[in-house]
Protein backbone atom coordinates (compact mmCIF):
# COMPACT_ATOMS: atom_id res chain seq x y z
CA UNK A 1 -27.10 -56.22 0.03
CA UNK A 2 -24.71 -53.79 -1.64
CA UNK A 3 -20.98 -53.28 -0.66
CA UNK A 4 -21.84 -50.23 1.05
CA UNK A 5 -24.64 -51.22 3.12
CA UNK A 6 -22.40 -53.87 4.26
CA UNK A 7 -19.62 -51.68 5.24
CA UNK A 8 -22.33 -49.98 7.07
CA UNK A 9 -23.58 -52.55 8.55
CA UNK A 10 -19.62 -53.82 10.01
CA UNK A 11 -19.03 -50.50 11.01
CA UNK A 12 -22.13 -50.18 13.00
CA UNK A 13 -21.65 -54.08 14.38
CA UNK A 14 -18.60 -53.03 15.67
CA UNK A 15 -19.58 -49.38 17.33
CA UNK A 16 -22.60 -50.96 19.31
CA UNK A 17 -19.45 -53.85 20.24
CA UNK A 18 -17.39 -50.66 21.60
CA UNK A 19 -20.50 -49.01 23.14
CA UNK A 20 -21.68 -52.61 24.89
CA UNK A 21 -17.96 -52.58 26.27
CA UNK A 22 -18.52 -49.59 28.51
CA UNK A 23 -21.86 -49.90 29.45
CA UNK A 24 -22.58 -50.96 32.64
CA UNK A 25 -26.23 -51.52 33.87
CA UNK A 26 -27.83 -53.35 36.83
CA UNK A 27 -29.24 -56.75 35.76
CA UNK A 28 -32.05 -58.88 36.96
CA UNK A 29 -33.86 -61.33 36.18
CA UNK A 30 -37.71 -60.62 35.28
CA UNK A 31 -40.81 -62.85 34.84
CA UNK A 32 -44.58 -61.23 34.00
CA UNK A 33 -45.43 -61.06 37.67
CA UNK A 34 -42.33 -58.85 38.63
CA UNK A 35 -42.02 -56.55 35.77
CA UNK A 36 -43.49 -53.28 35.77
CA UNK A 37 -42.26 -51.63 33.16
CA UNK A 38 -41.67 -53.01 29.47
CA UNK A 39 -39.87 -51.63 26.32
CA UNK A 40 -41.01 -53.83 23.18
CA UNK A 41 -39.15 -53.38 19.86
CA UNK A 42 -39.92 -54.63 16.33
CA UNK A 43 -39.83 -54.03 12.55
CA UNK A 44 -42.87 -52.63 10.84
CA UNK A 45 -43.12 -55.12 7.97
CA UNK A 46 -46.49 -55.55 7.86
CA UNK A 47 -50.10 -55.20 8.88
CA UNK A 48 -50.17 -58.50 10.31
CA UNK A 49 -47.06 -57.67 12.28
CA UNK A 50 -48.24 -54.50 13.97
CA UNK A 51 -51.60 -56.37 14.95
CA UNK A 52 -49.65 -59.44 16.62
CA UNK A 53 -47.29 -56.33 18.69
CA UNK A 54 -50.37 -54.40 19.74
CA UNK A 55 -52.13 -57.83 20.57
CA UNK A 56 -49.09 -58.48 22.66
CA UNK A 57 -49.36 -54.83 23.76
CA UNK A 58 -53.06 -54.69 25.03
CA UNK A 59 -52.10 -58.59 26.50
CA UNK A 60 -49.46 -56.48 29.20
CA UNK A 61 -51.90 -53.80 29.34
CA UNK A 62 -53.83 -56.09 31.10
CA UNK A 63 -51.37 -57.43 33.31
CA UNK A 64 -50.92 -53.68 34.60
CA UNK A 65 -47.40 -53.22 33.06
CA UNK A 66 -46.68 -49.78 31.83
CA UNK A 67 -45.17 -50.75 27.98
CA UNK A 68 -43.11 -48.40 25.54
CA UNK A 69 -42.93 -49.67 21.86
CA UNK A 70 -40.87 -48.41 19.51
CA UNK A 71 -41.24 -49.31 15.72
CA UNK A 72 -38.69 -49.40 12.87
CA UNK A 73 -39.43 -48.81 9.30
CA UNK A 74 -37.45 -49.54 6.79
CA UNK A 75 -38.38 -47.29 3.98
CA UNK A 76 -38.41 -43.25 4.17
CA UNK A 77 -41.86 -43.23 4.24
CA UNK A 78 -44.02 -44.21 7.12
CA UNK A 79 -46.56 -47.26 6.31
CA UNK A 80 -50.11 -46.33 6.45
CA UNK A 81 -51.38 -49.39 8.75
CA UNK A 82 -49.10 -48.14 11.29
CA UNK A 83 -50.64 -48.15 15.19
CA UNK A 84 -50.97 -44.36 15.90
CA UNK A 85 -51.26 -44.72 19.79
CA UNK A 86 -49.64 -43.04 22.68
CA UNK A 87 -47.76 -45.90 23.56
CA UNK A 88 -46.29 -46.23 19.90
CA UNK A 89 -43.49 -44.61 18.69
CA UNK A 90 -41.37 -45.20 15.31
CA UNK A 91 -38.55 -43.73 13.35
CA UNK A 92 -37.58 -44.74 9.75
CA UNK A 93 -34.60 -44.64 7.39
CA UNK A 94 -34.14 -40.69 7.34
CA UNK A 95 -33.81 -41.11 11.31
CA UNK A 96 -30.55 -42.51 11.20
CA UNK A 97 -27.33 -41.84 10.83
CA UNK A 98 -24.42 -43.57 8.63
CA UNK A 99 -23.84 -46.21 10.57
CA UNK A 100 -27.63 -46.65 11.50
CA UNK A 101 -27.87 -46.05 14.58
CA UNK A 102 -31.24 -43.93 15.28
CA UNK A 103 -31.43 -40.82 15.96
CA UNK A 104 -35.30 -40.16 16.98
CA UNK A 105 -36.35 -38.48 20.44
CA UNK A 106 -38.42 -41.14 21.17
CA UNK A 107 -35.50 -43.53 20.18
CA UNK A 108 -33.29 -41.68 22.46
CA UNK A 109 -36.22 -41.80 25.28
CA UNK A 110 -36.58 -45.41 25.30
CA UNK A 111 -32.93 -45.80 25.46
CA UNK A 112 -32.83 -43.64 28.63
CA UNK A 113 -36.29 -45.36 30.13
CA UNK A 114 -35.23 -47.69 32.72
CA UNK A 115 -37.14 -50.66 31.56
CA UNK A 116 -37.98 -54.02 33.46
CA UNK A 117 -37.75 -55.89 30.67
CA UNK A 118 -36.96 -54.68 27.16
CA UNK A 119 -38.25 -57.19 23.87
CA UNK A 120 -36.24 -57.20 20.91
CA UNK A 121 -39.28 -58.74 18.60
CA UNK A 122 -37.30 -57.94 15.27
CA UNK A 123 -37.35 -61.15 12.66
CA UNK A 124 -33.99 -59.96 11.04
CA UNK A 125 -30.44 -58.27 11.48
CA UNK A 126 -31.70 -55.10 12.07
CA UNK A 127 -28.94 -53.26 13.11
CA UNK A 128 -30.86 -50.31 14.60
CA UNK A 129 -33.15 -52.30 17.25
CA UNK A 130 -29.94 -54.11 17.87
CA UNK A 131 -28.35 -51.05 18.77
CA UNK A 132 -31.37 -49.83 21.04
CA UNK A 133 -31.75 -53.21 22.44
CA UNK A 134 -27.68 -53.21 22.99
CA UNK A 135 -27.58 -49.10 24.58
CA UNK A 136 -30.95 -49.21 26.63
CA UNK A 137 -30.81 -49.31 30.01
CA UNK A 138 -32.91 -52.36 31.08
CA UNK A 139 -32.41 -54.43 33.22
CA UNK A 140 -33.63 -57.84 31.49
CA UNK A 141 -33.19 -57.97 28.43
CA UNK A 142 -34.90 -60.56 25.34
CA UNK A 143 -33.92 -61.17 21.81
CA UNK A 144 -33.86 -63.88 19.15
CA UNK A 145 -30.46 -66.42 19.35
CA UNK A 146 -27.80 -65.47 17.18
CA UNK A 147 -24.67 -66.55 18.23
CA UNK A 148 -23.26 -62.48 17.87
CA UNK A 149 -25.76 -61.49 20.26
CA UNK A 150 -24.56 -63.59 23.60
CA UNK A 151 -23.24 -59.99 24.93
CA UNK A 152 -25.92 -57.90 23.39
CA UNK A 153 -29.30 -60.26 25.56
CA UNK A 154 -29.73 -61.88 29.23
CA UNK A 155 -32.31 -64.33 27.43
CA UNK A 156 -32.46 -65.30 24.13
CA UNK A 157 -35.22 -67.49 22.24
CA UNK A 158 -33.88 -69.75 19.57
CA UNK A 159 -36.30 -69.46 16.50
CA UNK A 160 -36.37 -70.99 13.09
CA UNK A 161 -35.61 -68.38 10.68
CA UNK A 162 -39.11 -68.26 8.67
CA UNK A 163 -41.10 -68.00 12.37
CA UNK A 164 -44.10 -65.67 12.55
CA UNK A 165 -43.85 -62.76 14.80
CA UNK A 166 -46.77 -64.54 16.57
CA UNK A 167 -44.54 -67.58 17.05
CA UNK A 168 -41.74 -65.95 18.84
CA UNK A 169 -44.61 -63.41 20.91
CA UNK A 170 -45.87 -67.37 22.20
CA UNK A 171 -42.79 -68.08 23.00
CA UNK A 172 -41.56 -64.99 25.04
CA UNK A 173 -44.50 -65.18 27.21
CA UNK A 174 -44.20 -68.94 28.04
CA UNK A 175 -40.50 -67.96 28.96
CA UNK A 176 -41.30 -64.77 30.91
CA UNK A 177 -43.91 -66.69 33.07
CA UNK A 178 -42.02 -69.55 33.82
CA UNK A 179 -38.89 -68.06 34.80
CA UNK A 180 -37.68 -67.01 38.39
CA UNK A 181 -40.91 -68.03 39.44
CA UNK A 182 -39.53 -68.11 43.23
CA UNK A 183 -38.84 -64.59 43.08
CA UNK A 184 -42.28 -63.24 42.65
């Protein structure tokens, strides 16, 4: 990573920090049963990655839950194995500003949704889901442990680093049907 991608990188860390300080947004805790709506986030990386999301996607389809995903691709271009359905949204590297943070209507959409439960499925430090993720206003929200997130999730699923996106999908549903079980 180059000097200035770092600097962009600290300087967008500590923006979302400032933005997380004054948001305020009504919590609760969410299993499969209870949520209604769902927001699912992740990094277009590769064909594999976008079946194991839309798998994931058609498995809440079932369950009746009315999901929102928004991609992120890294390059300017958009891949061509991409999953072109109404459900589906992406933005890219020309979609963001400086600091990346996104600047997409669909971005900004998802941000202003109202989800149940929003999924930060991203394998990485990607700063921009992070920011969604951080600025959405969901009331449950899911991302991988890193010990800079604690503000940013209200449940977060320790991983090894070289997990498969199908490894931490198994793991999110066995944690979002087991908990609050009571409640539902």
């Amino acid at each position: 990573m180059g000097f200035l991608n770092k600097i962009r990188r600290v300087v967008g860390q500590y923006l979302l920090q400032k933005k997380l300080a004054n948001i305020q947004r009504e919590r609760g805790v969410f299993n499969l049963d209870t949520a209604q709506t769902v927001g699912i986030l992740f990094e277009v990386d590769s064909f594999d990655d976008c079946q194991e999301v839309y798998n994931f996607y058609t498995y809440l389809k079932r369950l009746k839950k009315r999901i929102t995903v928004v991609g992120f691709v890294e390059k300017k271009e958009y891949a061509n194995f991409i999953i072109d359905r109404l459900d589906f949204h992406y933005f890219n590297n020309k979609e963001r500003n400086w600091f990346l943070v996104p600047n997409n209507r669909h971005v900004n959409d998802f941000v202003k949704a109202g989800f149940d439960v929003v999924i930060n499925m991203s394998k990485t430090e990607a700063c921009s889901l992070k920011y969604i993720a951080g600025v959405c206003n969901a009331k449950f929200k899911v991302g991988r442990y890193n010990t800079n997130d604690v503000a940013l999730y209200d449940l977060m699923i320790s991983e090894n680093e070289k997990s498969e996106i199908n490894e931490y999908i198994h793991h999110v549903k066995h944690y979002l049907n087991i908990i609050n079980k009571n409640a539902s």
